[in-house]
N, C-alpha and C. Protein backbone atom coordinates (compact mmCIF):
# COMPACT_ATOMS: atom_id res chain seq x y z
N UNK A 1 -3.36 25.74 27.67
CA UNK A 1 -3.56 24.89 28.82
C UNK A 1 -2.96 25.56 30.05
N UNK A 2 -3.68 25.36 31.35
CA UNK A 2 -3.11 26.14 32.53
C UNK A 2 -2.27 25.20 33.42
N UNK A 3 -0.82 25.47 33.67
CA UNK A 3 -0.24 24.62 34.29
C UNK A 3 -0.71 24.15 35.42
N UNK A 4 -0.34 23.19 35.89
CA UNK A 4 -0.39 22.49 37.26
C UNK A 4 -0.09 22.05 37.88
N UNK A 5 -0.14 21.99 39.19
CA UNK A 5 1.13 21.61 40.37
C UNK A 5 0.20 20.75 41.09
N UNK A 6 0.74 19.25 41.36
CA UNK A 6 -0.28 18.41 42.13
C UNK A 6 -0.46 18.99 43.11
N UNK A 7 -1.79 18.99 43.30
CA UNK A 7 -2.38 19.22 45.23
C UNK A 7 -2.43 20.73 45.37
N UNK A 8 -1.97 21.74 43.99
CA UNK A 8 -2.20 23.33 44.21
C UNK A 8 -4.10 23.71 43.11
N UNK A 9 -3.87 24.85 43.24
CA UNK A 9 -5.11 25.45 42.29
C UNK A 9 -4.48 25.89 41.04
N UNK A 10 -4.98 26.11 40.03
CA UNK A 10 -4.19 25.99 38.87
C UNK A 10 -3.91 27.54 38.99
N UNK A 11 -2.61 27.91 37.98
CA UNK A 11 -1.62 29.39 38.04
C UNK A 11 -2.63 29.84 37.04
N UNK A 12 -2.62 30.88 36.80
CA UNK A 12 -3.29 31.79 35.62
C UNK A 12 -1.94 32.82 35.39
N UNK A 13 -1.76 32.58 34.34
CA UNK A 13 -0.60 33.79 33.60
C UNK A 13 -1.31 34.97 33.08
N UNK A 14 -0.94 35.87 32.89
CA UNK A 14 -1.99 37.06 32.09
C UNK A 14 -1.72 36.77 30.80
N UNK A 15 -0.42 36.60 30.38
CA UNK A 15 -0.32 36.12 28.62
C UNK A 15 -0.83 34.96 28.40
N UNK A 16 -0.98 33.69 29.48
CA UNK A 16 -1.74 33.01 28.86
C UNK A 16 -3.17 32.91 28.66
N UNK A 17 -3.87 33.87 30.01
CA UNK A 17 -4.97 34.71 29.64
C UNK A 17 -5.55 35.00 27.96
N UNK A 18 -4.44 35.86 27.96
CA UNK A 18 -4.50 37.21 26.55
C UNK A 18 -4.79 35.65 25.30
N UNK A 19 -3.84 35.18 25.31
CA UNK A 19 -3.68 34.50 24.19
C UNK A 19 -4.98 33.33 23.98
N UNK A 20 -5.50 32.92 25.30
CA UNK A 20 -6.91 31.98 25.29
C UNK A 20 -8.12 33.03 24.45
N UNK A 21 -7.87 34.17 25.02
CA UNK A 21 -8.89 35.28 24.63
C UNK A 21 -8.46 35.20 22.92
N UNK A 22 -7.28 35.22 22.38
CA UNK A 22 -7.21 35.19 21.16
C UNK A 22 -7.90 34.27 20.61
N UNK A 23 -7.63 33.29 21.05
CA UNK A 23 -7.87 31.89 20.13
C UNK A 23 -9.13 31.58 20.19
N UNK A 24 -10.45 32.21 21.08
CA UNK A 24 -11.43 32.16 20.93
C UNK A 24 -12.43 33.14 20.13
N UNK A 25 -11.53 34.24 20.42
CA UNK A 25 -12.52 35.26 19.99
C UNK A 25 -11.71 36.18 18.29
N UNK A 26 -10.68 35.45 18.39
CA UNK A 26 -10.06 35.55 16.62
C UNK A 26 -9.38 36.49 17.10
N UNK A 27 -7.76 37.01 16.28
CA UNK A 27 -7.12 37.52 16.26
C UNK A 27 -7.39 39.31 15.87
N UNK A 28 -8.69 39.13 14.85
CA UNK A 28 -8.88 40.53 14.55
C UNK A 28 -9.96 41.14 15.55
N UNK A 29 -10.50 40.11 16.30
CA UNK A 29 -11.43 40.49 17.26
C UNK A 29 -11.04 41.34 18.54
N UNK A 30 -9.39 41.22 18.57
CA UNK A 30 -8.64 41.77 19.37
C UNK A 30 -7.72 42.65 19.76
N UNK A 31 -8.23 43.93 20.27
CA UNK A 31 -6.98 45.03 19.64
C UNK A 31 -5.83 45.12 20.50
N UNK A 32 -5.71 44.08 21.87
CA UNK A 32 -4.41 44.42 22.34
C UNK A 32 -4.58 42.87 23.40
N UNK A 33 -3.31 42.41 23.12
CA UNK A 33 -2.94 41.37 24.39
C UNK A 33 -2.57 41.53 25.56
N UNK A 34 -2.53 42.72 25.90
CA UNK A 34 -1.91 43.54 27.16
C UNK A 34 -3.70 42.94 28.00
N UNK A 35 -3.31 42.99 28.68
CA UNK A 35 -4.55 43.22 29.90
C UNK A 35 -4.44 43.92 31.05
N UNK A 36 -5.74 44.55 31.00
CA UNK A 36 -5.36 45.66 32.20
C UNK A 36 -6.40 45.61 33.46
N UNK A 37 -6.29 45.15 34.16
CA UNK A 37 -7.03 44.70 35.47
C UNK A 37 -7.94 45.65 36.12
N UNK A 38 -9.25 45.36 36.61
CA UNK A 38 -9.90 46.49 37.24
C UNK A 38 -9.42 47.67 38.08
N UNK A 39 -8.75 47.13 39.20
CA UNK A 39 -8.45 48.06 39.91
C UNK A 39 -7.04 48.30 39.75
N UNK A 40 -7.42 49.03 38.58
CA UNK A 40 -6.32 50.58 38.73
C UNK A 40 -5.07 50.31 37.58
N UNK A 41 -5.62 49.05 36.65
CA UNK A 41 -3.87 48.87 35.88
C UNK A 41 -3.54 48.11 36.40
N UNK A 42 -3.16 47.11 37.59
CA UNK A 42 -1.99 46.26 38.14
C UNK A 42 -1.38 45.31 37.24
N UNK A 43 -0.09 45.43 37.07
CA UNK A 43 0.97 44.29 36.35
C UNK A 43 2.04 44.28 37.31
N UNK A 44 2.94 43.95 36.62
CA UNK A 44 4.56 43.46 37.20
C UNK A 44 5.25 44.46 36.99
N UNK A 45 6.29 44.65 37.18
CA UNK A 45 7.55 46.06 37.38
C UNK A 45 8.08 45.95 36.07
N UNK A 46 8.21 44.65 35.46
CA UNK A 46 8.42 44.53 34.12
C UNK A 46 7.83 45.40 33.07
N UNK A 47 6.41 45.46 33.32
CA UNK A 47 5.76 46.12 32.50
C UNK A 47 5.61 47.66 32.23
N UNK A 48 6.61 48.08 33.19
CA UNK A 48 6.22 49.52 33.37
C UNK A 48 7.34 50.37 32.53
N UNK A 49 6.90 51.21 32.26
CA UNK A 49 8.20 51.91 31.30
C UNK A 49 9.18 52.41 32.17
N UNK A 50 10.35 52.77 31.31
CA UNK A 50 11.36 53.57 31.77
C UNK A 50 10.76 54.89 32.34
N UNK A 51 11.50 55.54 33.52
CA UNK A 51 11.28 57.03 34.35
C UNK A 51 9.16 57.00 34.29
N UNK A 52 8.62 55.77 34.72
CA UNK A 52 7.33 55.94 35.24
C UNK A 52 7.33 55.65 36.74
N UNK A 53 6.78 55.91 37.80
CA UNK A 53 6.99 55.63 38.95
C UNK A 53 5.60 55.82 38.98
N UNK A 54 5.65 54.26 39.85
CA UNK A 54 4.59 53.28 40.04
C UNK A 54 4.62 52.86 41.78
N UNK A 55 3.41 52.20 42.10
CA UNK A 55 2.86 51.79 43.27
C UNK A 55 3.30 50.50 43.71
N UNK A 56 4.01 49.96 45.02
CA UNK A 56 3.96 48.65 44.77
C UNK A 56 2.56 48.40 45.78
N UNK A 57 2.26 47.07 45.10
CA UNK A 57 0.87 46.55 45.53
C UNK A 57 0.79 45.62 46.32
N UNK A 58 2.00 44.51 45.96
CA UNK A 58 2.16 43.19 46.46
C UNK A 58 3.71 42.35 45.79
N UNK A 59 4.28 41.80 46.62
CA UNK A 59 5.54 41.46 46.22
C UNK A 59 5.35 39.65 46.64
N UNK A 60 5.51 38.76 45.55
CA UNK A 60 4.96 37.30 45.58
C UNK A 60 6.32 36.70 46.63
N UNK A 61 5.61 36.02 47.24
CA UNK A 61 6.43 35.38 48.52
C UNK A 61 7.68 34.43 47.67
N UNK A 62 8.10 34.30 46.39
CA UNK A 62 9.85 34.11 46.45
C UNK A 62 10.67 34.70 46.95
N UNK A 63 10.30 36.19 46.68
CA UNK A 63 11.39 36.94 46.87
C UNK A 63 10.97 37.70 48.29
N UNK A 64 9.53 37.58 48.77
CA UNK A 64 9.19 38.77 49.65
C UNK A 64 10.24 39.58 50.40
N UNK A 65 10.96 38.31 51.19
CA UNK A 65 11.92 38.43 52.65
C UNK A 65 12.84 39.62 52.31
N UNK A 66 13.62 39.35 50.85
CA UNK A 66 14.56 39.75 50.32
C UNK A 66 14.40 41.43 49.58
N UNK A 67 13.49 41.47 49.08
CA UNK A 67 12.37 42.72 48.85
C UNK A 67 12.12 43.84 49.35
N UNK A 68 11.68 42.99 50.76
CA UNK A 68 11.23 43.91 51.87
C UNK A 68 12.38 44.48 52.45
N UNK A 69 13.57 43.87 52.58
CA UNK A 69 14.80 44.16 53.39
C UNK A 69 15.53 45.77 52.54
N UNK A 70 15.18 45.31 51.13
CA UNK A 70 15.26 46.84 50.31
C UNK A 70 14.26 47.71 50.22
N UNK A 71 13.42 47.31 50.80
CA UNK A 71 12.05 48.52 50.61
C UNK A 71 10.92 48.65 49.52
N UNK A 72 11.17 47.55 49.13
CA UNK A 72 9.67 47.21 47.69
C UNK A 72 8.70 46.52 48.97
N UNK A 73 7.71 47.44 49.47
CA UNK A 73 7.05 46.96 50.44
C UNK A 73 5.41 47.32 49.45
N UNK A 74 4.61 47.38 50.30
CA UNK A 74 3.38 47.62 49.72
C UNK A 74 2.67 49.07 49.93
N UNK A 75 2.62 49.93 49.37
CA UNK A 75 2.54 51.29 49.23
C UNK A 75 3.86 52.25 48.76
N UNK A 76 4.63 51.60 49.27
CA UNK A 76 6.48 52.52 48.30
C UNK A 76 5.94 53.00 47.00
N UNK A 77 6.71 53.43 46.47
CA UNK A 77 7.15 54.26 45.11
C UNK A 77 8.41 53.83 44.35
N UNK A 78 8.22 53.22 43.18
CA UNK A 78 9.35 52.54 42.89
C UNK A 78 9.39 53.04 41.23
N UNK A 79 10.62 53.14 40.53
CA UNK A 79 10.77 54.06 39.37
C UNK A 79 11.90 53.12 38.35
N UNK A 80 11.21 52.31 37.18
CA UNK A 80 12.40 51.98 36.23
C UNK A 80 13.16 52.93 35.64
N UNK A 81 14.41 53.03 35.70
CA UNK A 81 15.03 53.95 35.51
C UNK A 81 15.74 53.37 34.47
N UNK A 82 16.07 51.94 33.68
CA UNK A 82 16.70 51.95 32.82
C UNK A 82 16.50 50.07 32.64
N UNK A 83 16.16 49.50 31.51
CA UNK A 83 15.67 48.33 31.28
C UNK A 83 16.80 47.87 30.07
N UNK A 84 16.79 46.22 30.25
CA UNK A 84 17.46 45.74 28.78
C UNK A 84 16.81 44.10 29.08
N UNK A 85 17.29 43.24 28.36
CA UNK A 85 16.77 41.82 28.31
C UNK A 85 16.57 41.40 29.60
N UNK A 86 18.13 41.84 30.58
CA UNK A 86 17.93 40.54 31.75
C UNK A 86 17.70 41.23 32.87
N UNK A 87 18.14 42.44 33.01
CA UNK A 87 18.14 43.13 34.42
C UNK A 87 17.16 44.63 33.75
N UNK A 88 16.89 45.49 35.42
CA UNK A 88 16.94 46.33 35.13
C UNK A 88 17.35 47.66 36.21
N UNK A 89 17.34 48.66 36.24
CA UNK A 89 17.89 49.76 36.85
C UNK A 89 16.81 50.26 37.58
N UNK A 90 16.82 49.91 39.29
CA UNK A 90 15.27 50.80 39.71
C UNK A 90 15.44 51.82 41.03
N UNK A 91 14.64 52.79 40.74
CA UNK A 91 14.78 54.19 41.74
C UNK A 91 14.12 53.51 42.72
N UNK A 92 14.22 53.44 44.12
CA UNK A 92 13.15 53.39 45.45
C UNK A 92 13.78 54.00 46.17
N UNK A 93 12.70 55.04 46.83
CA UNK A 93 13.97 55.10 48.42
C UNK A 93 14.93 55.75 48.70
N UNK A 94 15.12 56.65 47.26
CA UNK A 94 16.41 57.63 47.10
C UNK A 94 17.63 56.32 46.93
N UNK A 95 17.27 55.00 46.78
CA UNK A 95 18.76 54.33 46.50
C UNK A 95 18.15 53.69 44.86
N UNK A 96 19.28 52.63 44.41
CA UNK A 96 19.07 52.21 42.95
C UNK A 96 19.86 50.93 43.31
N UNK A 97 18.78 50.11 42.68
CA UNK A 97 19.42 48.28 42.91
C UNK A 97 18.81 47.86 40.83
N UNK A 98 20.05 47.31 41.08
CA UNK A 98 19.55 46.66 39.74
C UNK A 98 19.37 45.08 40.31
N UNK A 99 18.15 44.74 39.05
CA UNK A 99 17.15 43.58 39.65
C UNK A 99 17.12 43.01 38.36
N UNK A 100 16.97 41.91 38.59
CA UNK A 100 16.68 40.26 37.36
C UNK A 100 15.24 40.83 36.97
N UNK A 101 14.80 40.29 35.65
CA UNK A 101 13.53 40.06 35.34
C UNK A 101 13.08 39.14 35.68
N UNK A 102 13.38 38.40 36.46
CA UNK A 102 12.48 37.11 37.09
C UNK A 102 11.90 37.83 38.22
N UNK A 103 13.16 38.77 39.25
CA UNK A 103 12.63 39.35 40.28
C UNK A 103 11.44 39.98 39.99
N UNK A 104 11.67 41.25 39.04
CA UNK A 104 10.56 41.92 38.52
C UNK A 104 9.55 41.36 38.28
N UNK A 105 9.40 40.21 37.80
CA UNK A 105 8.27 39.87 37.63
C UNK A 105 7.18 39.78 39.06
N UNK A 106 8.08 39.50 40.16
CA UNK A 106 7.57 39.00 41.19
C UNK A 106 6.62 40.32 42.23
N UNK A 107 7.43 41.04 41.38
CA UNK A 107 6.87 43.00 42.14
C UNK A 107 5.54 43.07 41.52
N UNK A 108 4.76 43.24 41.99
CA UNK A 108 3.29 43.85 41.23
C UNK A 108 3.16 45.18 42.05
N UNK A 109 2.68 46.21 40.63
CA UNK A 109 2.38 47.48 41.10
C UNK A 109 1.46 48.24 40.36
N UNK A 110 0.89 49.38 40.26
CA UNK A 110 -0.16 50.05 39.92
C UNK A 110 0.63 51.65 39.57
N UNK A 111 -0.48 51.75 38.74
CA UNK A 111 0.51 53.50 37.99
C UNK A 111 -0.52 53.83 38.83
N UNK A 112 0.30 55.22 38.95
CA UNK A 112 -0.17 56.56 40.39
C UNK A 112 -1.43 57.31 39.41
């Protein structure tokens, strides 16, 4: 089911995407829950491996203000440099900020 916020358009998650796609089209019908978007790959900063440096694309207006003031703008170059459950370690800019996975989530970017 797709959440909903009175008086908004409904959210689309990509896992909850992936997982509708399961449940219709069967589990063996499906060789990966990952989804990978037309143009070019785009996910979240989350998704990107350690020492890959990636594109940012778009940064979701929670955090924009705060974002931008460090330089996750839209065209930068931004590099996980070291991940665990809650935070993670990221190159931009010649500096290194460690960031929440909530933040991350909020970064969308594209492999080069």
């Amino acid at each position: 089911m797709v959440p909903r916020v009175a008086g908004s358009n409904p959210v689309y998650h990509p896992a909850a995407i992936a997982q509708s796609v399961e449940r219709i089209l069967g589990k063996d019908e499906v060789t990966s829950s990952i989804l990978v978007g037309s143009s070019g790959g785009c996910m979240n900063l989350n998704e990107v491996n350690e020492n890959e440096t990636v594109e940012v694309t778009e940064v979701d207006a929670t955090y924009q203000e705060r974002l931008s003031a460090l330089g996750f703008i839209e065209g930068c170059e931004v590099c996980p440099l070291r991940k665990n459950d809650t935070t993670m370690l990221v190159s931009i800019r010649d500096c290194r900020y460690a960031i929440g996975k909530e933040v991350a989530e909020c970064i969308h970017v594209k492999r080069l």
